[in-house]
C-alpha atoms as a PDB file:
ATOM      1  CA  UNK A   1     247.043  80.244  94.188  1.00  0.00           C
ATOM      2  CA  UNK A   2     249.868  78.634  92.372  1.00  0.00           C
ATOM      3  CA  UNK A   3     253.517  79.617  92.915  1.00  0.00           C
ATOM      4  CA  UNK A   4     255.221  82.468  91.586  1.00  0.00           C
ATOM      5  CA  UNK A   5     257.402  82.648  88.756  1.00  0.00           C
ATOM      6  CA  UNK A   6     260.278  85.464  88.610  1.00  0.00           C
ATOM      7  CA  UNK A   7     257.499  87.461  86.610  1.00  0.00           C
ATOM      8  CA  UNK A   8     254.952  88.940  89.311  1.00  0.00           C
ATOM      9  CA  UNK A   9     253.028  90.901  86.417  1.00  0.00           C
ATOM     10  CA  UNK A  10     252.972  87.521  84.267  1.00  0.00           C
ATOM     11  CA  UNK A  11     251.848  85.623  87.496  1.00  0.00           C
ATOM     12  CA  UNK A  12     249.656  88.004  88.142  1.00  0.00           C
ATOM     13  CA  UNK A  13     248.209  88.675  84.648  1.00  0.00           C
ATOM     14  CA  UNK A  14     247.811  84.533  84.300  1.00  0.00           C
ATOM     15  CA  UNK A  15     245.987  84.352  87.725  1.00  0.00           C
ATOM     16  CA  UNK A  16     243.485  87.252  87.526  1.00  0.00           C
ATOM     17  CA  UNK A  17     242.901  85.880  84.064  1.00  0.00           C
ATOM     18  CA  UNK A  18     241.898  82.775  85.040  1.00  0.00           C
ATOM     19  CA  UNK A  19     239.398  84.137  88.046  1.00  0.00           C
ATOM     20  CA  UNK A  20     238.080  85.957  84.711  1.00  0.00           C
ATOM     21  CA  UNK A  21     238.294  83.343  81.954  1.00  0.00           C
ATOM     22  CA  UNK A  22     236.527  80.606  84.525  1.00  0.00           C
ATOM     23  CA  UNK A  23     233.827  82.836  86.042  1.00  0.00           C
ATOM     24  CA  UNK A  24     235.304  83.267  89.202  1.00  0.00           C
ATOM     25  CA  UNK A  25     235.071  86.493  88.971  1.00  0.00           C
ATOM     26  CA  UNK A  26     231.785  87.574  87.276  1.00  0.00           C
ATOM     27  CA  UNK A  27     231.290  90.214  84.342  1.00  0.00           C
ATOM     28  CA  UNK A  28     230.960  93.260  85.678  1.00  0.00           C
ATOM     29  CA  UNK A  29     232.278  93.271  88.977  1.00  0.00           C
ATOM     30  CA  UNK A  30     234.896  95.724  90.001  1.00  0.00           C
ATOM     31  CA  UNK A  31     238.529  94.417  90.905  1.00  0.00           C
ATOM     32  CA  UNK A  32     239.673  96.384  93.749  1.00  0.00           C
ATOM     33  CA  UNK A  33     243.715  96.450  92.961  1.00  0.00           C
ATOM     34  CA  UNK A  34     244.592  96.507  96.713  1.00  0.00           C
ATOM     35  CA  UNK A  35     242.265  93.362  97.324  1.00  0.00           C
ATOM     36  CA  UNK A  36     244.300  91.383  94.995  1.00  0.00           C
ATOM     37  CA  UNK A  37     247.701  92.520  95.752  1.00  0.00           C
ATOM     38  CA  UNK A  38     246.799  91.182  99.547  1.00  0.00           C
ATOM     39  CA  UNK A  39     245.385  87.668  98.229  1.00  0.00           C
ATOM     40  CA  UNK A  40     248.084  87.167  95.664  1.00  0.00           C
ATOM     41  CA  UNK A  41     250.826  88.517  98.481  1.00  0.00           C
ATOM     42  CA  UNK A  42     252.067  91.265  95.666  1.00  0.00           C
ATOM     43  CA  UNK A  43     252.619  94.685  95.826  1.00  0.00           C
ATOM     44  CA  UNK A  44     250.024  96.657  94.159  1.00  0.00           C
ATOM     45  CA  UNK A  45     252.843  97.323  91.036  1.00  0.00           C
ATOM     46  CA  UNK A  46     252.019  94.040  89.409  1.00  0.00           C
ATOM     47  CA  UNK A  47     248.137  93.519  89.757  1.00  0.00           C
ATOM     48  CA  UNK A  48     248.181  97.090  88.274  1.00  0.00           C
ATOM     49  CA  UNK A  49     250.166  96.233  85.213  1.00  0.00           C
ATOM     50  CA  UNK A  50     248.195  93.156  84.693  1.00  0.00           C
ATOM     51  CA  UNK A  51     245.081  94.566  84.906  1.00  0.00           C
ATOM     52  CA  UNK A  52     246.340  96.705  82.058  1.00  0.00           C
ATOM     53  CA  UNK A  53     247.385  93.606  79.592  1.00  0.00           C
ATOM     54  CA  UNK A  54     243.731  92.530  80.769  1.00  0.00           C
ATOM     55  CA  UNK A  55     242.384  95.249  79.131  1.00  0.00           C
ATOM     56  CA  UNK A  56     244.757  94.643  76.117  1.00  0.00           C
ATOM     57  CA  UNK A  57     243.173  91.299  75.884  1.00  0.00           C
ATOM     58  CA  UNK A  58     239.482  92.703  76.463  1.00  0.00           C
ATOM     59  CA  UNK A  59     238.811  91.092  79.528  1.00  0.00           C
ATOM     60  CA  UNK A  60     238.968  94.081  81.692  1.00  0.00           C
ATOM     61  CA  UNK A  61     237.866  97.945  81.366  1.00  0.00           C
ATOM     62  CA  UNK A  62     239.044 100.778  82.921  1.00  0.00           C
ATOM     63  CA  UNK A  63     237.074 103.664  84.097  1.00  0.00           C
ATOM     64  CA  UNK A  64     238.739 107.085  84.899  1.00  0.00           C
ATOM     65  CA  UNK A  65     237.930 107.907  88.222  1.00  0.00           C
ATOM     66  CA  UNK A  66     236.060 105.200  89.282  1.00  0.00           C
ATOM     67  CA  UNK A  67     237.888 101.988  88.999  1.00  0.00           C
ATOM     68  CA  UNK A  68     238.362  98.802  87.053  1.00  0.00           C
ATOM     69  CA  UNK A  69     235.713  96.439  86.292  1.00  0.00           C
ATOM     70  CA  UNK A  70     235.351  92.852  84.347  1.00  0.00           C
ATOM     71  CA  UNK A  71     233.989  93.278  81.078  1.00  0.00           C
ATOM     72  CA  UNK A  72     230.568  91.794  80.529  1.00  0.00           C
ATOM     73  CA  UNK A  73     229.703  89.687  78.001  1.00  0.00           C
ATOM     74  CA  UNK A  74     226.943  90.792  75.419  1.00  0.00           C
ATOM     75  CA  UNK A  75     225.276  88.774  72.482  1.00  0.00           C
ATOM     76  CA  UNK A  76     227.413  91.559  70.290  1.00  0.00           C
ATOM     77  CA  UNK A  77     230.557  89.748  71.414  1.00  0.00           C
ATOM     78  CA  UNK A  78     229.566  86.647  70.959  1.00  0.00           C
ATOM     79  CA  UNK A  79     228.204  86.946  67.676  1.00  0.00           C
ATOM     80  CA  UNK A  80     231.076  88.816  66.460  1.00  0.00           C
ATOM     81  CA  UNK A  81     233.832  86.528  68.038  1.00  0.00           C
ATOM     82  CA  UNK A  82     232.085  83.118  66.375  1.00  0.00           C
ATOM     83  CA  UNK A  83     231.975  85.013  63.168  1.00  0.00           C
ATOM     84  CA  UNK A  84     235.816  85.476  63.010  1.00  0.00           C
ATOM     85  CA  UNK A  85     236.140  81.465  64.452  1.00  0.00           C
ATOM     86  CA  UNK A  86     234.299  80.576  61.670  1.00  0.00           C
ATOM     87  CA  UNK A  87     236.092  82.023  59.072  1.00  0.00           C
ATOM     88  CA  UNK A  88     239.986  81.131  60.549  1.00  0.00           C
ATOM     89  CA  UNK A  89     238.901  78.409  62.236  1.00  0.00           C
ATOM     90  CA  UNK A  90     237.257  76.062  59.182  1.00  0.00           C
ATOM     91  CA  UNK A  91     240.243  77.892  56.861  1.00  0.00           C
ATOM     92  CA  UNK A  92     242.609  76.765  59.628  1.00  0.00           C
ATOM     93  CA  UNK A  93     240.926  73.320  59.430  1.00  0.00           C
ATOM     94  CA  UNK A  94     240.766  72.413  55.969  1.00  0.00           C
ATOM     95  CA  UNK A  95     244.683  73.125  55.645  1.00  0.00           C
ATOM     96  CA  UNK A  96     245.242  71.319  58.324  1.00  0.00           C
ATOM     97  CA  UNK A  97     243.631  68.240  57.005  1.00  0.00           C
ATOM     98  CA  UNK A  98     246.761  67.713  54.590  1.00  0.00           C
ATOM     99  CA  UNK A  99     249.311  69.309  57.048  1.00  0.00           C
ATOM    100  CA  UNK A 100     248.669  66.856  60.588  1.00  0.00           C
ATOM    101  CA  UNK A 101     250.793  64.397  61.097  1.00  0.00           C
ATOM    102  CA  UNK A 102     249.696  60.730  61.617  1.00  0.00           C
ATOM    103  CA  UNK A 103     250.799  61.527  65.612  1.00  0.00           C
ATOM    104  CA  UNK A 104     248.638  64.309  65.401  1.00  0.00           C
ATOM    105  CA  UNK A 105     245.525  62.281  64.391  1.00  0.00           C
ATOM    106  CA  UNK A 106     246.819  59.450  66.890  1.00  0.00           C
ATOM    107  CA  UNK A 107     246.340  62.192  69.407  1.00  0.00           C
ATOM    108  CA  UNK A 108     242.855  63.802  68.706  1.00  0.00           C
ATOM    109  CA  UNK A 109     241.809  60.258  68.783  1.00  0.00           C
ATOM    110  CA  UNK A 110     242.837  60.511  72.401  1.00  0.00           C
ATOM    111  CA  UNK A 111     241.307  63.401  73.238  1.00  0.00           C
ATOM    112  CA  UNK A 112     238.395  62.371  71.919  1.00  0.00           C
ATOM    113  CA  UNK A 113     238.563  58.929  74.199  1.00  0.00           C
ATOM    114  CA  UNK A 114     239.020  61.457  76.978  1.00  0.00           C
ATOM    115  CA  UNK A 115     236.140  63.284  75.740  1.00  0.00           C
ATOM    116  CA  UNK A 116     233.859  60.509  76.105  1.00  0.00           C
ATOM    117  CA  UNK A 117     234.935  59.451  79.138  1.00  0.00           C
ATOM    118  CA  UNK A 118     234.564  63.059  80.557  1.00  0.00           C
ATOM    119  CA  UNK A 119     230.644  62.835  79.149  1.00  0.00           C
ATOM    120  CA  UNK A 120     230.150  59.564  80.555  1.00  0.00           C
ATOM    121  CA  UNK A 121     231.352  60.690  84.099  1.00  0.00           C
ATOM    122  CA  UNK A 122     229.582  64.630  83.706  1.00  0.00           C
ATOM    123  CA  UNK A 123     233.016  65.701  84.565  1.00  0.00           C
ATOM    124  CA  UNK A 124     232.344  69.242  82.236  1.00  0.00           C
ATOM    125  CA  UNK A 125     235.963  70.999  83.043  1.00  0.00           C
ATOM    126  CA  UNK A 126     237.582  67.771  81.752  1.00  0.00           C
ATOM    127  CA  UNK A 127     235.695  68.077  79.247  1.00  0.00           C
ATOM    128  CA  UNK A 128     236.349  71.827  78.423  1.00  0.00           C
ATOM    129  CA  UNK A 129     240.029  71.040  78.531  1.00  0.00           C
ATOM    130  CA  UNK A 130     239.293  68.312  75.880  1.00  0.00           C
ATOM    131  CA  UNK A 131     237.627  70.606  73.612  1.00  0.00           C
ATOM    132  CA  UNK A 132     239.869  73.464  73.771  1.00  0.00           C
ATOM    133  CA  UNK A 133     243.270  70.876  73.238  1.00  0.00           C
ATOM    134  CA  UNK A 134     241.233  69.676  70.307  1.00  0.00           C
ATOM    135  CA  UNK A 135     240.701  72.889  68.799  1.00  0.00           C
ATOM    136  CA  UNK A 136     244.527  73.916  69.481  1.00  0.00           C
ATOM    137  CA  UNK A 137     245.497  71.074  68.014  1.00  0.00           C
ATOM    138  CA  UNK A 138     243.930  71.851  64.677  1.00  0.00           C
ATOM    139  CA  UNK A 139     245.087  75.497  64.679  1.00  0.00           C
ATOM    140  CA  UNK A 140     248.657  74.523  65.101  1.00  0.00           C
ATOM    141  CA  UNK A 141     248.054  71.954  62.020  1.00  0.00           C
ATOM    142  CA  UNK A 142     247.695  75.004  60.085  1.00  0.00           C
ATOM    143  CA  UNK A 143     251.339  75.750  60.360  1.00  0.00           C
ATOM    144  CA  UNK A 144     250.828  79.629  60.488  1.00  0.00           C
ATOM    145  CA  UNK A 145     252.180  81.380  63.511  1.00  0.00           C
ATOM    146  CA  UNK A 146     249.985  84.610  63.187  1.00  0.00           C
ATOM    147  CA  UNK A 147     247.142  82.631  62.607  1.00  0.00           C
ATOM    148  CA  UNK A 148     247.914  80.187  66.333  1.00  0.00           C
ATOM    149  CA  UNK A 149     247.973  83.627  68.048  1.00  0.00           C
ATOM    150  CA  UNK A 150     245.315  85.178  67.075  1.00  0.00           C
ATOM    151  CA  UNK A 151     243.081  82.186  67.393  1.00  0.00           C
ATOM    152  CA  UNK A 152     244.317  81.559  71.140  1.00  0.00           C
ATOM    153  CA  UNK A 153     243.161  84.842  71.328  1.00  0.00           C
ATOM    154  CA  UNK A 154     239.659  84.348  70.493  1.00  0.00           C
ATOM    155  CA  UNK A 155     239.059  81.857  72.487  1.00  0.00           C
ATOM    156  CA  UNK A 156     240.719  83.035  75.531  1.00  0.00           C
ATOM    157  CA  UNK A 157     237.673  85.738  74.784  1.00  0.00           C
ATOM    158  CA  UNK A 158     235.045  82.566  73.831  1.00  0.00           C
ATOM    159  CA  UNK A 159     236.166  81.131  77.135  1.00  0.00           C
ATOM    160  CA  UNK A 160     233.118  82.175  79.433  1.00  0.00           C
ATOM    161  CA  UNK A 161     230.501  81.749  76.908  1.00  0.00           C
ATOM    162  CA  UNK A 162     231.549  77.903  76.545  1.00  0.00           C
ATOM    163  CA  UNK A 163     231.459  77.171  80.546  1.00  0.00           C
ATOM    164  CA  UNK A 164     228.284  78.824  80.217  1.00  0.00           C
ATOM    165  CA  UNK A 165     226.905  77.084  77.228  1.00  0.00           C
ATOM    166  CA  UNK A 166     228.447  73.297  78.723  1.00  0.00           C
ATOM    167  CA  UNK A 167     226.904  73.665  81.743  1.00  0.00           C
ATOM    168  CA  UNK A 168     224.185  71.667  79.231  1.00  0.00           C
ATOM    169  CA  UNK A 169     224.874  67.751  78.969  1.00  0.00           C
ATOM    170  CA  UNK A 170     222.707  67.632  75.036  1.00  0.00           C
ATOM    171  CA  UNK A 171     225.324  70.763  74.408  1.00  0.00           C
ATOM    172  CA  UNK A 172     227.877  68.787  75.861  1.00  0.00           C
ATOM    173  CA  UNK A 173     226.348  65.718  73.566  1.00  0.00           C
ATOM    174  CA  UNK A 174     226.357  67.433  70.275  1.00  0.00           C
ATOM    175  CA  UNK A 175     229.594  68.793  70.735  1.00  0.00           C
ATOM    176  CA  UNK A 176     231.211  65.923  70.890  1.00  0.00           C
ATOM    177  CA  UNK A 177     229.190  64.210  67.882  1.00  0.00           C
ATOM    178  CA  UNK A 178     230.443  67.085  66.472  1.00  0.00           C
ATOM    179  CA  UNK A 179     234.246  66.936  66.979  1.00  0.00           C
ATOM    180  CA  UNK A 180     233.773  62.884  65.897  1.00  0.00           C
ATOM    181  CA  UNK A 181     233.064  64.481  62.391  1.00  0.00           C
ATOM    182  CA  UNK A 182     235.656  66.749  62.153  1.00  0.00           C
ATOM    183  CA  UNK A 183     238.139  63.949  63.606  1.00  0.00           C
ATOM    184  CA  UNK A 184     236.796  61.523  60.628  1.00  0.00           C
ATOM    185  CA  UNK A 185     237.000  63.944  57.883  1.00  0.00           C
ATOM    186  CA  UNK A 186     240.681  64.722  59.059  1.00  0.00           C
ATOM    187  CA  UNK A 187     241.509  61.156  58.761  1.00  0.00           C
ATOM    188  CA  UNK A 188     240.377  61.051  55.236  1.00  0.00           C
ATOM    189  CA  UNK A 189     242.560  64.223  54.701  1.00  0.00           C
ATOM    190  CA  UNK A 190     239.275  65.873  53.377  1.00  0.00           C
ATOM    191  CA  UNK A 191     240.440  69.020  53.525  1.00  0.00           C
ATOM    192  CA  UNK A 192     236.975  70.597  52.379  1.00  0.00           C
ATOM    193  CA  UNK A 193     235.032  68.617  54.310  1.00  0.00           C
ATOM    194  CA  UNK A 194     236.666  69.062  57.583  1.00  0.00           C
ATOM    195  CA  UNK A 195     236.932  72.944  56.794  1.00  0.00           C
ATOM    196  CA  UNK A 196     233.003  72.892  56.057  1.00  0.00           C
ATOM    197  CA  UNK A 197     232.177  70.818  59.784  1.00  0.00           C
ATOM    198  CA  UNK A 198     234.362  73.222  61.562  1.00  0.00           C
ATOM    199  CA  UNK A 199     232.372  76.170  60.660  1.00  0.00           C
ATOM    200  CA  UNK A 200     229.239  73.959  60.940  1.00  0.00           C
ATOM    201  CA  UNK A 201     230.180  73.264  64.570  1.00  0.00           C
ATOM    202  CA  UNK A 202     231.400  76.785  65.165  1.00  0.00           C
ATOM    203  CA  UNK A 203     228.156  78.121  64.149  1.00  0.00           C
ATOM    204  CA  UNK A 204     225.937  75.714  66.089  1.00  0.00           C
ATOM    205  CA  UNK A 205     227.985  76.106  69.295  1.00  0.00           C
ATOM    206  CA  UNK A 206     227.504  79.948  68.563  1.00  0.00           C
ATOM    207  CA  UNK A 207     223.827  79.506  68.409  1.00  0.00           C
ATOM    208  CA  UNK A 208     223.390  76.737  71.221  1.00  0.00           C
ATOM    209  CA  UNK A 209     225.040  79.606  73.563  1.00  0.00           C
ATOM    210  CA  UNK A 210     222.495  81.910  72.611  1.00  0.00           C
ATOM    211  CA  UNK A 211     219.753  79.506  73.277  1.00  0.00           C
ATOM    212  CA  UNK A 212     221.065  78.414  76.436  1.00  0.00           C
ATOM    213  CA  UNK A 213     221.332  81.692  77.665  1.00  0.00           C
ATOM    214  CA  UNK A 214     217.400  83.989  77.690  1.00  0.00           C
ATOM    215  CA  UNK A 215     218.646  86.967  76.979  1.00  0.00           C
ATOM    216  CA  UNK A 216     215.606  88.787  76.042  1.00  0.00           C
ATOM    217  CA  UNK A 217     215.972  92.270  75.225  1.00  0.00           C
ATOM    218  CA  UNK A 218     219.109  92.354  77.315  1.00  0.00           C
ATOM    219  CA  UNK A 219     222.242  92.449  75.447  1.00  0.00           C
ATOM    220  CA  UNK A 220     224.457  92.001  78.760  1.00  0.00           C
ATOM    221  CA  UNK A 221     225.167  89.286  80.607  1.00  0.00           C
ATOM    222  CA  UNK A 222     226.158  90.363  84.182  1.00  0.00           C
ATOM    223  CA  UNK A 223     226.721  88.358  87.395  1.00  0.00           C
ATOM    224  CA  UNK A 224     223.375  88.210  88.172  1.00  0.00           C
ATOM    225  CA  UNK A 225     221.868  87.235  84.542  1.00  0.00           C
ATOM    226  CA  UNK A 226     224.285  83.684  83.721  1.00  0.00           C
ATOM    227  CA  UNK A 227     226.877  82.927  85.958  1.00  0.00           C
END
């Protein structure tokens, strides 16, 4: 684990998080507060406190009198989450479109090199970090502050489903045919357009997860069922 800043509960909130956000840790599994406090050389103070921002975030529930788990992930969530990154996300996009600098579309270009060369080498956590810069990137283009933090938000709780859902090179594939789009309408400063690919792409990711994952008549997704 990475050192520690003079925050313990923000070092320990931003490295249980990650166990979480990367799968590490699987939905559903109990996170004993004494465990953690050992491995991350804390007292038990801070892991307690940041299990509580956790379940701030969503990420983490707690039970009375039994403990405090990971939260699964459900179809519910997902369908609800890509519903609201729809709607910001393609509203975020379109202004953006007349609000990015010519830096700004200097560097999506980039990260879009970066994502081919991630695809080209199957090197998927590159990749992720790609994808995730390139939506940030259009976000902040919006220019609205509320709107940056609640997005980061929703993907912090999209995370899983996308390591899940990449874990599929044609998902992989279409994604990035996908972002190409986006990029092309931005450089046109197509507002519209680029607003209506967003929420294309936002929608298809949202459904490719679903395929990728059987979930039958089970609406959970627990350690044992995707990752």
């Amino acid at each position: 684990m990475g050192s520690k800043p003079k925050g313990l509960t923000d070092w320990a909130y931003e490295t249980i998080k990650e166990l979480i956000l990367t799968l590490k840790v699987a939905p559903g599994t109990q996170l004993q507060i004494e465990m953690l406090a050992d491995q991350m050389g804390v007292s038990r103070t801070p892991v307690r406190e940041a299990l509580l921002r956790l379940e701030q975030d969503g990420l983490t529930q707690v039970v009375p009198r039994v403990g405090v788990f990971v939260t699964d992930i459900s179809k519910r969530d997902l369908e609800e989450l890509y519903e609201l990154r729809e709607l910001l996300e393609s509203r975020a996009t379109e202004e953006a479109a007349q609000r990015l600098t010519d830096d700004d579309l200097d560097h999506i270009d980039r990260l879009l090199e970066e994502s081919k060369v991630a695809v080209k080498k199957g090197n998927v956590e590159k990749f992720l970090e790609t994808e995730i810069a390139f939506h940030h990137i259009l976000t902040e283009g919006a220019r609205n502050r509320r709107l940056i933090s609640i997005m980061d938000g929703l993907r912090d709780l999209s995370y899983r489903w996308r390591i899940i859902s990449l874990k599929s090179q044609e998902n992989v594939r279409l994604t990035l045919i996908e972002h190409q789009g986006i990029a092309q309408a931005l450089r046109q400063r197509d507002g519209p357009k680029a607003g209506k690919l967003m929420g294309d792409h936002i929608r298809s990711a949202r459904e490719r997860m679903i395929k990728e994952i059987d979930l039958g008549d089970e609406t959970e997704v627990s350690s044992g069922a995707g990752a």
